[in-house]
C-alpha atoms as a PDB file:
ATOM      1  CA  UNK A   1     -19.825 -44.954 -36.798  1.00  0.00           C
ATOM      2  CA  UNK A   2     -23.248 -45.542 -34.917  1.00  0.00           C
ATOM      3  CA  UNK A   3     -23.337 -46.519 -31.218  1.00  0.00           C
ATOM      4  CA  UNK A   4     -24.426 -50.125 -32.086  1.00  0.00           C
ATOM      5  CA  UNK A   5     -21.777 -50.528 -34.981  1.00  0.00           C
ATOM      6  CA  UNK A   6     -18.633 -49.405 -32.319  1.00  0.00           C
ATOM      7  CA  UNK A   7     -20.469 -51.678 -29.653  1.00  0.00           C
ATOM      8  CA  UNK A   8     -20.606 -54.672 -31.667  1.00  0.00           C
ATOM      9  CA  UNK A   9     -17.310 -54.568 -33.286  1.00  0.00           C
ATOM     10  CA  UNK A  10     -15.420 -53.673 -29.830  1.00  0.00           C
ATOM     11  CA  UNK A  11     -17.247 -56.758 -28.661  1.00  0.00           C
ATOM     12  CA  UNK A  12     -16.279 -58.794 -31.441  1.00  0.00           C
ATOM     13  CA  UNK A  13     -12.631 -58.048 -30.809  1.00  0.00           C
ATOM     14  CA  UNK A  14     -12.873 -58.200 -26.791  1.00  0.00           C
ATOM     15  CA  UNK A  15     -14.390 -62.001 -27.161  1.00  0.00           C
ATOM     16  CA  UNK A  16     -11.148 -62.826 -28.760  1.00  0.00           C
ATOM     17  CA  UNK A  17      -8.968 -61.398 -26.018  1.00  0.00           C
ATOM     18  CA  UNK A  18     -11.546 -63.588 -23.672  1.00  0.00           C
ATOM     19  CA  UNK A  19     -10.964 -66.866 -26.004  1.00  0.00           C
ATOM     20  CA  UNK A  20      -7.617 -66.612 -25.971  1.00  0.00           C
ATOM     21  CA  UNK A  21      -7.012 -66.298 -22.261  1.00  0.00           C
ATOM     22  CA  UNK A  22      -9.993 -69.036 -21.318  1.00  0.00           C
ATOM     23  CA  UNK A  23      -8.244 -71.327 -19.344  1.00  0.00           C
ATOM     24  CA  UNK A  24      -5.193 -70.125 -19.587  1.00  0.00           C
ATOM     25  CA  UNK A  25      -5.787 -67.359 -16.157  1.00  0.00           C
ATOM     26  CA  UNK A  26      -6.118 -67.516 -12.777  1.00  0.00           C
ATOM     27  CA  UNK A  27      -8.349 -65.284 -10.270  1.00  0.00           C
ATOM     28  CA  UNK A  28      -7.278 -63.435  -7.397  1.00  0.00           C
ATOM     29  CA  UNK A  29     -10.074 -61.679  -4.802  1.00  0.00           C
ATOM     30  CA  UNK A  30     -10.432 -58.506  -4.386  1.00  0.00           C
ATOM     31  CA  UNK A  31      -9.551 -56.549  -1.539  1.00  0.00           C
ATOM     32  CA  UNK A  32     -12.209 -54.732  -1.094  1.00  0.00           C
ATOM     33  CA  UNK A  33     -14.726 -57.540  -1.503  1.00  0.00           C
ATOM     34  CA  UNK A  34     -13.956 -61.566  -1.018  1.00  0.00           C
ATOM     35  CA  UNK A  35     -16.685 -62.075  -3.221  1.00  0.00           C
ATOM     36  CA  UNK A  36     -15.313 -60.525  -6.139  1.00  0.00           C
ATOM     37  CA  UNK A  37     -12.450 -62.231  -8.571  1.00  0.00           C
ATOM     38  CA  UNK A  38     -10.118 -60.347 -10.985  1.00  0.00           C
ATOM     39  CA  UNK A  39      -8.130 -61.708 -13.495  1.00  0.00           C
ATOM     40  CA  UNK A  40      -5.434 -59.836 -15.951  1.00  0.00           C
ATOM     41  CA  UNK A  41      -7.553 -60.809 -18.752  1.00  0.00           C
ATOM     42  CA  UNK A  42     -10.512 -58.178 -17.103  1.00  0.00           C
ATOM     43  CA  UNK A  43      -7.693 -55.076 -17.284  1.00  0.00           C
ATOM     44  CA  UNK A  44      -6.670 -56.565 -21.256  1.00  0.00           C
ATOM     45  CA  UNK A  45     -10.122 -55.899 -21.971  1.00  0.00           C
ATOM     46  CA  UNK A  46     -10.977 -53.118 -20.089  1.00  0.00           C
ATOM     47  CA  UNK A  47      -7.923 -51.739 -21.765  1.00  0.00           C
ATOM     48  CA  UNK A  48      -8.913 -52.221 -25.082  1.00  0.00           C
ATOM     49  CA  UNK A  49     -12.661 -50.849 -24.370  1.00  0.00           C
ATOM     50  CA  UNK A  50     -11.550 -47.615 -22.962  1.00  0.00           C
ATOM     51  CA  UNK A  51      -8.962 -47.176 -25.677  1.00  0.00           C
ATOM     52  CA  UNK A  52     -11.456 -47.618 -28.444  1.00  0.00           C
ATOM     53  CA  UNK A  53     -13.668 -45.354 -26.942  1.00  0.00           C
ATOM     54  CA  UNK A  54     -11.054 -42.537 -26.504  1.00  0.00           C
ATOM     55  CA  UNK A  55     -10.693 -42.840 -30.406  1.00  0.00           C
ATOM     56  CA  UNK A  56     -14.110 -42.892 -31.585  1.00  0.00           C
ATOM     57  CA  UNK A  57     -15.769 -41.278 -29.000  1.00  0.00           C
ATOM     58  CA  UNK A  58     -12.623 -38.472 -27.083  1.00  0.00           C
ATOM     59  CA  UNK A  59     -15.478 -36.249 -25.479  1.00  0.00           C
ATOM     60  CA  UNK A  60     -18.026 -38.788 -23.736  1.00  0.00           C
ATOM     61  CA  UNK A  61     -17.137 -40.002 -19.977  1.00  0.00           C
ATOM     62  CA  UNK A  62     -16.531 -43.806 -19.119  1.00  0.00           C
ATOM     63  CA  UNK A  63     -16.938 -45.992 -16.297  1.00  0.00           C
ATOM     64  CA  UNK A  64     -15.069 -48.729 -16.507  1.00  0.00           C
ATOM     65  CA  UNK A  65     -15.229 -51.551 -13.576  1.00  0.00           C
ATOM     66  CA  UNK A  66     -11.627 -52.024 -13.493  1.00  0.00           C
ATOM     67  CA  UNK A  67      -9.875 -48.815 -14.704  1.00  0.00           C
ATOM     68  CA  UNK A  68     -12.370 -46.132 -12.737  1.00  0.00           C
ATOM     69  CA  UNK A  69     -14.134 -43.192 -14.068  1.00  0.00           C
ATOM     70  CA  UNK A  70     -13.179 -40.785 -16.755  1.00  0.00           C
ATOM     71  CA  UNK A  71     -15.003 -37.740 -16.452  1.00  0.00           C
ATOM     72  CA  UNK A  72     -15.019 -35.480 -19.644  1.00  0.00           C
ATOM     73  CA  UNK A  73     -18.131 -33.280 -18.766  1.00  0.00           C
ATOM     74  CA  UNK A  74     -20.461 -35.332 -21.474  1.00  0.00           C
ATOM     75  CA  UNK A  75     -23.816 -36.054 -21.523  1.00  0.00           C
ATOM     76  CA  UNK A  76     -22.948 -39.780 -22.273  1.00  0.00           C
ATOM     77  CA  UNK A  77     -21.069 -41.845 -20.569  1.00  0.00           C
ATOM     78  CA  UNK A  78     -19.777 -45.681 -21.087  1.00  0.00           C
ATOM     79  CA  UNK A  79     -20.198 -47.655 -18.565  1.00  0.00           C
ATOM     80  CA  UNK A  80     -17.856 -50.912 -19.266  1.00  0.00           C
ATOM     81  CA  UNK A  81     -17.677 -54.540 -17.074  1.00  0.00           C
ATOM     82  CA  UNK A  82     -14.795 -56.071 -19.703  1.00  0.00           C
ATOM     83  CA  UNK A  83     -15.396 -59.751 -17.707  1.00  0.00           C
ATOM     84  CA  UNK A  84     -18.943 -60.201 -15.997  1.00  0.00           C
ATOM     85  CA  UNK A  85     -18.677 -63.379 -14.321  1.00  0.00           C
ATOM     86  CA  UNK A  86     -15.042 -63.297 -13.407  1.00  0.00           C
ATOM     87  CA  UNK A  87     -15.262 -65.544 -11.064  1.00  0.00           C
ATOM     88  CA  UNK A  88     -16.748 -68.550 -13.689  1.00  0.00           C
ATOM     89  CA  UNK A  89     -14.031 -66.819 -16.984  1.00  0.00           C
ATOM     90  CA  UNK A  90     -11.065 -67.285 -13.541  1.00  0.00           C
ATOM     91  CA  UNK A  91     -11.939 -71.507 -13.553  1.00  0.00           C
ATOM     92  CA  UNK A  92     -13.109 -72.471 -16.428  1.00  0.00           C
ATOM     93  CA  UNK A  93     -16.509 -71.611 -16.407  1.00  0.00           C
ATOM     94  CA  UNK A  94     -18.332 -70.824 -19.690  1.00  0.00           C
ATOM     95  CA  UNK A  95     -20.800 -68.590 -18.345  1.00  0.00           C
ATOM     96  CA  UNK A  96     -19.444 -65.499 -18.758  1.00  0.00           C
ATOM     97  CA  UNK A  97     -19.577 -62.285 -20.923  1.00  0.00           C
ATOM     98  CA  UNK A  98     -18.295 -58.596 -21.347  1.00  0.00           C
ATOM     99  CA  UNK A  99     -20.877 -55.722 -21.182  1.00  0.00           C
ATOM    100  CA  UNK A 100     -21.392 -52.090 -22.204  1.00  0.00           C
ATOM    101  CA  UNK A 101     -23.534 -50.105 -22.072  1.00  0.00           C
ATOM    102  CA  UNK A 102     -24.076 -46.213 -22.834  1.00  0.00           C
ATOM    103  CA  UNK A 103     -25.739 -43.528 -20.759  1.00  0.00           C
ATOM    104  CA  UNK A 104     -27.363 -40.076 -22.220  1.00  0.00           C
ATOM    105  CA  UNK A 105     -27.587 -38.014 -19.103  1.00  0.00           C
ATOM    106  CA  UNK A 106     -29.490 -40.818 -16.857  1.00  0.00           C
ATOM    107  CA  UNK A 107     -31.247 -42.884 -19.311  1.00  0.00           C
ATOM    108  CA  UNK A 108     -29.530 -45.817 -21.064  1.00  0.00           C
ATOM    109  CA  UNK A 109     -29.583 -45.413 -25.082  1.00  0.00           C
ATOM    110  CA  UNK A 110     -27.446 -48.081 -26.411  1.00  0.00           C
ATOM    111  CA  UNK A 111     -25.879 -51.960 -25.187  1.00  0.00           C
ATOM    112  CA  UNK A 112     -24.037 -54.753 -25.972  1.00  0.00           C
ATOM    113  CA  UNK A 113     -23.395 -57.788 -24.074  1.00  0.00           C
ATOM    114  CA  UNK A 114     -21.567 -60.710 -25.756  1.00  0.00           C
ATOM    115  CA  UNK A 115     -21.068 -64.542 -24.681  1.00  0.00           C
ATOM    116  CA  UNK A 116     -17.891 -65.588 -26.494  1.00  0.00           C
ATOM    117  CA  UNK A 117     -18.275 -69.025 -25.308  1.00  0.00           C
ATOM    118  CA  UNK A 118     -21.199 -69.239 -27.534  1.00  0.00           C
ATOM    119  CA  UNK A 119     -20.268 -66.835 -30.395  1.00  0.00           C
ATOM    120  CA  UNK A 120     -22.925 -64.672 -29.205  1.00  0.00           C
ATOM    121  CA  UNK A 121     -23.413 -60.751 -29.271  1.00  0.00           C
ATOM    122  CA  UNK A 122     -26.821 -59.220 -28.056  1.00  0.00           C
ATOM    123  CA  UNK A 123     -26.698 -55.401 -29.253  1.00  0.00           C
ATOM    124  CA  UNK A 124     -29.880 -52.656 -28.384  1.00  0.00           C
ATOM    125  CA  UNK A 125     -30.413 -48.839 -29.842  1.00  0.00           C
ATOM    126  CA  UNK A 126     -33.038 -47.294 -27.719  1.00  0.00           C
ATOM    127  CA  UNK A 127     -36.792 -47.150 -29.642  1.00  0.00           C
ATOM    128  CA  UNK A 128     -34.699 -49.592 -32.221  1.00  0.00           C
ATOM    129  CA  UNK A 129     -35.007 -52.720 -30.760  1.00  0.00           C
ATOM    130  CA  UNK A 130     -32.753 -55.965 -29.701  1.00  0.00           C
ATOM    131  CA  UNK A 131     -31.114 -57.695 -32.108  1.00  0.00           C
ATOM    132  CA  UNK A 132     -28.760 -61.198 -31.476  1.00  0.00           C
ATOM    133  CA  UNK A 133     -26.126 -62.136 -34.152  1.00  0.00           C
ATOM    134  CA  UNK A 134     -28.169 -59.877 -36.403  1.00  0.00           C
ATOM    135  CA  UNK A 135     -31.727 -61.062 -36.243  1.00  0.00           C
ATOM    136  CA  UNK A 136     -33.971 -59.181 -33.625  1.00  0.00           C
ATOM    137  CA  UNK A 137     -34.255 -61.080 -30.702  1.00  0.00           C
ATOM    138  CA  UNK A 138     -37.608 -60.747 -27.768  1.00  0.00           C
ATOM    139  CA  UNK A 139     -38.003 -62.006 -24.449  1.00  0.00           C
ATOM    140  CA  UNK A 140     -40.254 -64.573 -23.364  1.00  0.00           C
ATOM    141  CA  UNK A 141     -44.043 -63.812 -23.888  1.00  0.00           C
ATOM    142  CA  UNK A 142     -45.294 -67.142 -21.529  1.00  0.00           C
ATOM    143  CA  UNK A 143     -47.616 -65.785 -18.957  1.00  0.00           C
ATOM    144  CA  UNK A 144     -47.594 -68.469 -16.420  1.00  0.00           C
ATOM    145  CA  UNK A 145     -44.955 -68.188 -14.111  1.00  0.00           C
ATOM    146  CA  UNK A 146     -45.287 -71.908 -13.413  1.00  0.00           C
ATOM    147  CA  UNK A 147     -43.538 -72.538 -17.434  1.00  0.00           C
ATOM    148  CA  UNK A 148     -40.250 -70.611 -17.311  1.00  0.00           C
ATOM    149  CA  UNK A 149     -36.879 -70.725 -15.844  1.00  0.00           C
ATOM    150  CA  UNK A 150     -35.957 -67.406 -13.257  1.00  0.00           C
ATOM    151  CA  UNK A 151     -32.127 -66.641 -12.664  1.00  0.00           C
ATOM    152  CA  UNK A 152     -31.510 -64.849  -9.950  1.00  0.00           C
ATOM    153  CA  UNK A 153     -28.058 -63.509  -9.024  1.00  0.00           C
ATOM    154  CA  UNK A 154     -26.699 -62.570  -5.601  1.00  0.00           C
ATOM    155  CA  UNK A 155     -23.541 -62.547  -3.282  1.00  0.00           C
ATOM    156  CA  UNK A 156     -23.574 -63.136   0.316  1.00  0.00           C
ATOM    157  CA  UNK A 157     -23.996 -60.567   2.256  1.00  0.00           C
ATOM    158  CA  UNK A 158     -22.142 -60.819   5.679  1.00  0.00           C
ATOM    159  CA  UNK A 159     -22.816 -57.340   6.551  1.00  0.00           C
ATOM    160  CA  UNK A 160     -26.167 -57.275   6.527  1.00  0.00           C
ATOM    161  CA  UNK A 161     -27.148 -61.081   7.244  1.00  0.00           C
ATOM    162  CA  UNK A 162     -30.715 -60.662   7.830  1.00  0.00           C
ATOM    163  CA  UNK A 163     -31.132 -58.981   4.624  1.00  0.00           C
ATOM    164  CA  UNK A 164     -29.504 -61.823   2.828  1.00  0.00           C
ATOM    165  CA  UNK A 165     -32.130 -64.210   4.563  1.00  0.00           C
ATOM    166  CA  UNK A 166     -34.956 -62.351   3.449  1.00  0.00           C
ATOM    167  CA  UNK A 167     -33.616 -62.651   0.194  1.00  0.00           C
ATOM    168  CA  UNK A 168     -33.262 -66.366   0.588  1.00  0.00           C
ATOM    169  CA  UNK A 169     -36.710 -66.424   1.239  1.00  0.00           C
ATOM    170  CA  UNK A 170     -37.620 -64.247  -1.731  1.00  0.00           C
ATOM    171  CA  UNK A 171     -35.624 -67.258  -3.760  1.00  0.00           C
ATOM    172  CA  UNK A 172     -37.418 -69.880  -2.141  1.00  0.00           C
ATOM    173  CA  UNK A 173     -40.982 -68.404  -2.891  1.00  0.00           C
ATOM    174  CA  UNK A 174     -39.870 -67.436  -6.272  1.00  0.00           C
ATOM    175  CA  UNK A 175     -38.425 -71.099  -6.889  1.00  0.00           C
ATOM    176  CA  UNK A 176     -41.821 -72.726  -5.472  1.00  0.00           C
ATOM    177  CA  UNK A 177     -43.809 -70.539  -7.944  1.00  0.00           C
ATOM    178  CA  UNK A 178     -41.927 -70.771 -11.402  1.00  0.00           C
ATOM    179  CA  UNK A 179     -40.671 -73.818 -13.140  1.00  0.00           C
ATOM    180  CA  UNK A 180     -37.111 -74.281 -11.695  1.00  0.00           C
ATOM    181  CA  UNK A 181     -34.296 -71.802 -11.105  1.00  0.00           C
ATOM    182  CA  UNK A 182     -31.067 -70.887 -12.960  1.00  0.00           C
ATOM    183  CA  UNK A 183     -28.083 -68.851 -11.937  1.00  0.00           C
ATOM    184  CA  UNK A 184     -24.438 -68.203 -13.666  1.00  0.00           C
ATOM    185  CA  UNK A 185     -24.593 -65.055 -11.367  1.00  0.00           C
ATOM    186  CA  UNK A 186     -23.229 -62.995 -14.863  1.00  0.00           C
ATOM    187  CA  UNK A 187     -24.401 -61.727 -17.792  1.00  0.00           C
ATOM    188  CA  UNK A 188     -25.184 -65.095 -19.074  1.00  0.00           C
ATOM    189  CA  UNK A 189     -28.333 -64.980 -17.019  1.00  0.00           C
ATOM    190  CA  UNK A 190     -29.253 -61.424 -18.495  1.00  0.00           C
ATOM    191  CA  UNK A 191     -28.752 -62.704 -21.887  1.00  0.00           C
ATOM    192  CA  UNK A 192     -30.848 -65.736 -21.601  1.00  0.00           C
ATOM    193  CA  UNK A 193     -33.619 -63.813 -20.779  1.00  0.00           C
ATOM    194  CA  UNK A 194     -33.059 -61.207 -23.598  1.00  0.00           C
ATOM    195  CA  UNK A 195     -33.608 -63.769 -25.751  1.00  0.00           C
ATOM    196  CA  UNK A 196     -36.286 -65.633 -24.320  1.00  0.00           C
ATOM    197  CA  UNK A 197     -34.713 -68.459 -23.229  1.00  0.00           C
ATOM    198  CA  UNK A 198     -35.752 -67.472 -19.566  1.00  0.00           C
ATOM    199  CA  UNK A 199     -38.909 -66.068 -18.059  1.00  0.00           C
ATOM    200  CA  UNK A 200     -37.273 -63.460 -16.225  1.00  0.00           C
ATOM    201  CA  UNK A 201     -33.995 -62.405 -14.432  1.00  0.00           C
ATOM    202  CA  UNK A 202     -33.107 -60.993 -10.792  1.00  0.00           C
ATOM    203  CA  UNK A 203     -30.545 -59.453  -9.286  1.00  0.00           C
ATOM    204  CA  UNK A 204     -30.205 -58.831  -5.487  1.00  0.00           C
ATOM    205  CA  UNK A 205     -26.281 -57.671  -5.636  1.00  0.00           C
ATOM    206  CA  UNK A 206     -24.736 -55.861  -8.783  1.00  0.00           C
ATOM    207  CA  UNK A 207     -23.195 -52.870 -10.060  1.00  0.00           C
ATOM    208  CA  UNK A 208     -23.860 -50.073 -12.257  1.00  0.00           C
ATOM    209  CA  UNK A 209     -22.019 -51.820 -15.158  1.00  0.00           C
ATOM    210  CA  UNK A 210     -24.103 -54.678 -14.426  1.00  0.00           C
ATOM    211  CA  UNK A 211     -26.848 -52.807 -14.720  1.00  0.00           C
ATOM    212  CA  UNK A 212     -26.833 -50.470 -18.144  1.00  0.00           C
ATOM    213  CA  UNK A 213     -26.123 -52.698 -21.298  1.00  0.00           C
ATOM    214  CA  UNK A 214     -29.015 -55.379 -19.605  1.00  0.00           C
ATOM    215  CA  UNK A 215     -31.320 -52.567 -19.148  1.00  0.00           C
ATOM    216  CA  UNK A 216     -31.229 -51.100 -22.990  1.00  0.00           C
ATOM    217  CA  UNK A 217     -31.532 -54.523 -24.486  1.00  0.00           C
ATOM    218  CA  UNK A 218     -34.075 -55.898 -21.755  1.00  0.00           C
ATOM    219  CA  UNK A 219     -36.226 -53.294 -22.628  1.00  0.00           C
ATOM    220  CA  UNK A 220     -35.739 -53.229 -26.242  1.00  0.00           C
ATOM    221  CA  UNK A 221     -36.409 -57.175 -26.026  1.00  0.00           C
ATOM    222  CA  UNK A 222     -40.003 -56.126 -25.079  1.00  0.00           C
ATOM    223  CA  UNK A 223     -39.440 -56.699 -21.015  1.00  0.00           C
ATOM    224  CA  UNK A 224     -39.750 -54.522 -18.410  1.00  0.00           C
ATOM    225  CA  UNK A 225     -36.485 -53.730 -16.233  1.00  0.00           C
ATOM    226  CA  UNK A 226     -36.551 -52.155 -12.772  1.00  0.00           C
ATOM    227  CA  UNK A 227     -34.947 -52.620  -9.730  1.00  0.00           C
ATOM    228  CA  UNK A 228     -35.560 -55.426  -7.430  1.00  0.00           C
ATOM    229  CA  UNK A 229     -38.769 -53.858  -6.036  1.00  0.00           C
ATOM    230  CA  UNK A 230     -40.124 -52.632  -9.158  1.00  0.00           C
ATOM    231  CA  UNK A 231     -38.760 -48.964  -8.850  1.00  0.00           C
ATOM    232  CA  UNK A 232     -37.337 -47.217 -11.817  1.00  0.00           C
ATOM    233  CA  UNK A 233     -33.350 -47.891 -11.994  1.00  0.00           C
ATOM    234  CA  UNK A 234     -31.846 -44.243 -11.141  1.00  0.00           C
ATOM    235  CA  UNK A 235     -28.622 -43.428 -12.981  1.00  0.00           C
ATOM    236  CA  UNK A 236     -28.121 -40.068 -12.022  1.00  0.00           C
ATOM    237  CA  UNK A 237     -24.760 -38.598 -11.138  1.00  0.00           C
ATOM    238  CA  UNK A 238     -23.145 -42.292 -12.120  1.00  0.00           C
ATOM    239  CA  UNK A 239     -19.590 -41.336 -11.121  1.00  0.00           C
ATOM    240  CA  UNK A 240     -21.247 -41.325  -7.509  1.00  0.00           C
ATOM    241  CA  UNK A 241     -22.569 -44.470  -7.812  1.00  0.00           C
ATOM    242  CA  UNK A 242     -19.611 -46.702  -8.562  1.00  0.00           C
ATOM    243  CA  UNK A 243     -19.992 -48.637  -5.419  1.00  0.00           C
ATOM    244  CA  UNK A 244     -23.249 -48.677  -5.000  1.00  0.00           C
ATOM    245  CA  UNK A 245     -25.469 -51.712  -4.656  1.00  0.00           C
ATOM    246  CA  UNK A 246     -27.454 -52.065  -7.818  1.00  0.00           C
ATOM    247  CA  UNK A 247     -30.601 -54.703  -7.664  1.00  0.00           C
ATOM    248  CA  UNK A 248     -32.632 -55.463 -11.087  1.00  0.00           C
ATOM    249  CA  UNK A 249     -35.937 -57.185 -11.742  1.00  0.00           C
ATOM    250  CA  UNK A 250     -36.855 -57.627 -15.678  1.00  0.00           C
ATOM    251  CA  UNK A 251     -38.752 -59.978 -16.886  1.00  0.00           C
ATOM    252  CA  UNK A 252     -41.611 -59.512 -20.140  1.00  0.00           C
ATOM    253  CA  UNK A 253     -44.857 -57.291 -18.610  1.00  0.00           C
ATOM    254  CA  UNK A 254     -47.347 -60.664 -16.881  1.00  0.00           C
ATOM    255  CA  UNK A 255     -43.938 -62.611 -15.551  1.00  0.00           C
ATOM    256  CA  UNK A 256     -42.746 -58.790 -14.148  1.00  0.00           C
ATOM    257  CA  UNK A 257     -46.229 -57.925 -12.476  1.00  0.00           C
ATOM    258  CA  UNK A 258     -46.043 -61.626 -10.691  1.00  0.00           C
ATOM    259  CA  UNK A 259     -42.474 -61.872  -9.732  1.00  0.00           C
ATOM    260  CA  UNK A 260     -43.215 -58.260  -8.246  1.00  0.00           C
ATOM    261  CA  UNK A 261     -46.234 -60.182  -6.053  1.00  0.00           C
ATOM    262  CA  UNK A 262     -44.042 -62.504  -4.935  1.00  0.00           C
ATOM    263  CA  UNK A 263     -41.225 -60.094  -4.019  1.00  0.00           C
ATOM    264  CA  UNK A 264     -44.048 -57.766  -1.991  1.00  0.00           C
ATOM    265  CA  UNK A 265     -45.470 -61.157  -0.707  1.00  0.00           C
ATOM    266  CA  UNK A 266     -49.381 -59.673  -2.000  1.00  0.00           C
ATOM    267  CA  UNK A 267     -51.812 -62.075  -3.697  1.00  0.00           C
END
């Protein structure tokens, strides 16, 4: 079975644990972070994933967002979020999705993200391009900033609050410059742009799992993905990065170069 065969069936099957449960599960926080949500249907899932992978795949390491790390000694490793958005899934909010995503040593190879609210699954082989419900699938080739949508994704930041403003700001310059703003704070936002249906997509506060399955199918969309201030996104020794703070910035090549201007406040 290929990567993007085992990625898009497991999907197939986790969006009808995620249908089944819609509505019918509630959210409790985190410990460890207010901001975050978990629900019983993100450990069904998560569940599932890892077990699938442990049949097809017994030698490669996982990261799961829920379950932890599994470290086998591979060069790959699956890196799973079974509910990105938890907090829209936990009240009834469509936008939502499950992710994963594959790493060969630090360089993502393979993705899947689906939307089960909208029957959608986005799948990516590296050098093999993007492809949604079948049919390949690019990101938005509009050049002027001024005639597409931006999402950008964040939580607040109580630690750090003068950080958080100067992202606020970033938003605010960002908003004045493109034609409005969107954010579902999940996948949903990655998606849209993976497709085209947005210019671009930002991230101030994620994690890896956020991170891989966007990356492989951003990129194989035709975008450019990096982190928030245009840096290459550096996977190495994941199991050490499983709490750290993940930004993103992709967007196709013109939007990337401007939101990048705007983010570095140059001309």
């Amino acid at each position: 079975m290929t990567y993007t065969d085992f990625i898009e069936k497991t999907l197939l099957e986790t969006s009808k644990i995620a249908l089944a449960n819609f509505g019918k599960v509630k959210g409790r926080i985190k410990k460890e972070d207010k901001s975050q949500v978990l629900t019983d249907t993100d450990i069904e899932i998560g569940n599932y994933v890892i077990s699938e992978i442990k049949k097809n795949f017994p030698d490669h390491n996982i990261i799961d967002e829920e379950a932890g790390v599994v470290d086998n000694g591979s060069q790959f490793t699956w890196v799973v979020d079974p509910i990105d958005g938890t907090s829209n899934f936990a009240v009834g909010v469509v936008t939502y999705g499950i992710m994963i995503g594959l790493l060969q040593k630090n360089t993502p190879i393979s993705g899947g993200l689906s939307l089960p609210s909208l029957k959608e699954i986005i799948i990516a082989q590296k050098e093999k391009g993007a492809f949604l419900n079948g049919k390949k699938t690019k990101v938005n080739e509009e050049t002027d900033l001024n005639k597409v949508l931006i999402s950008i994704g964040t939580d607040p930041n109580e630690e750090d609050p003068e950080l958080f403003r100067e992202q606020m700001r970033i938003v605010a310059e960002i908003l004045l410059s493109c034609q409005n703003l969107r954010t579902s704070n999940s996948v949903f936002d990655e998606a849209m742009a993976a497709k085209g249906s947005y210019g671009g997509t930002l991230l101030f506060s994620s994690k890896i799992w956020d991170n891989v399955a966007s990356q492989i199918i951003i990129e194989e969309a035709g975008g450019i993905f990096t982190d928030l201030l245009g840096k290459p996104v550096d996977y190495s020794n994941p199991f050490e990065r499983t709490r750290q703070n993940f930004t993103s910035c992709a967007a196709a090549p013109v939007i990337h170069k401007k939101l990048q201007k705007i983010i570095h406040n140059t001309d």
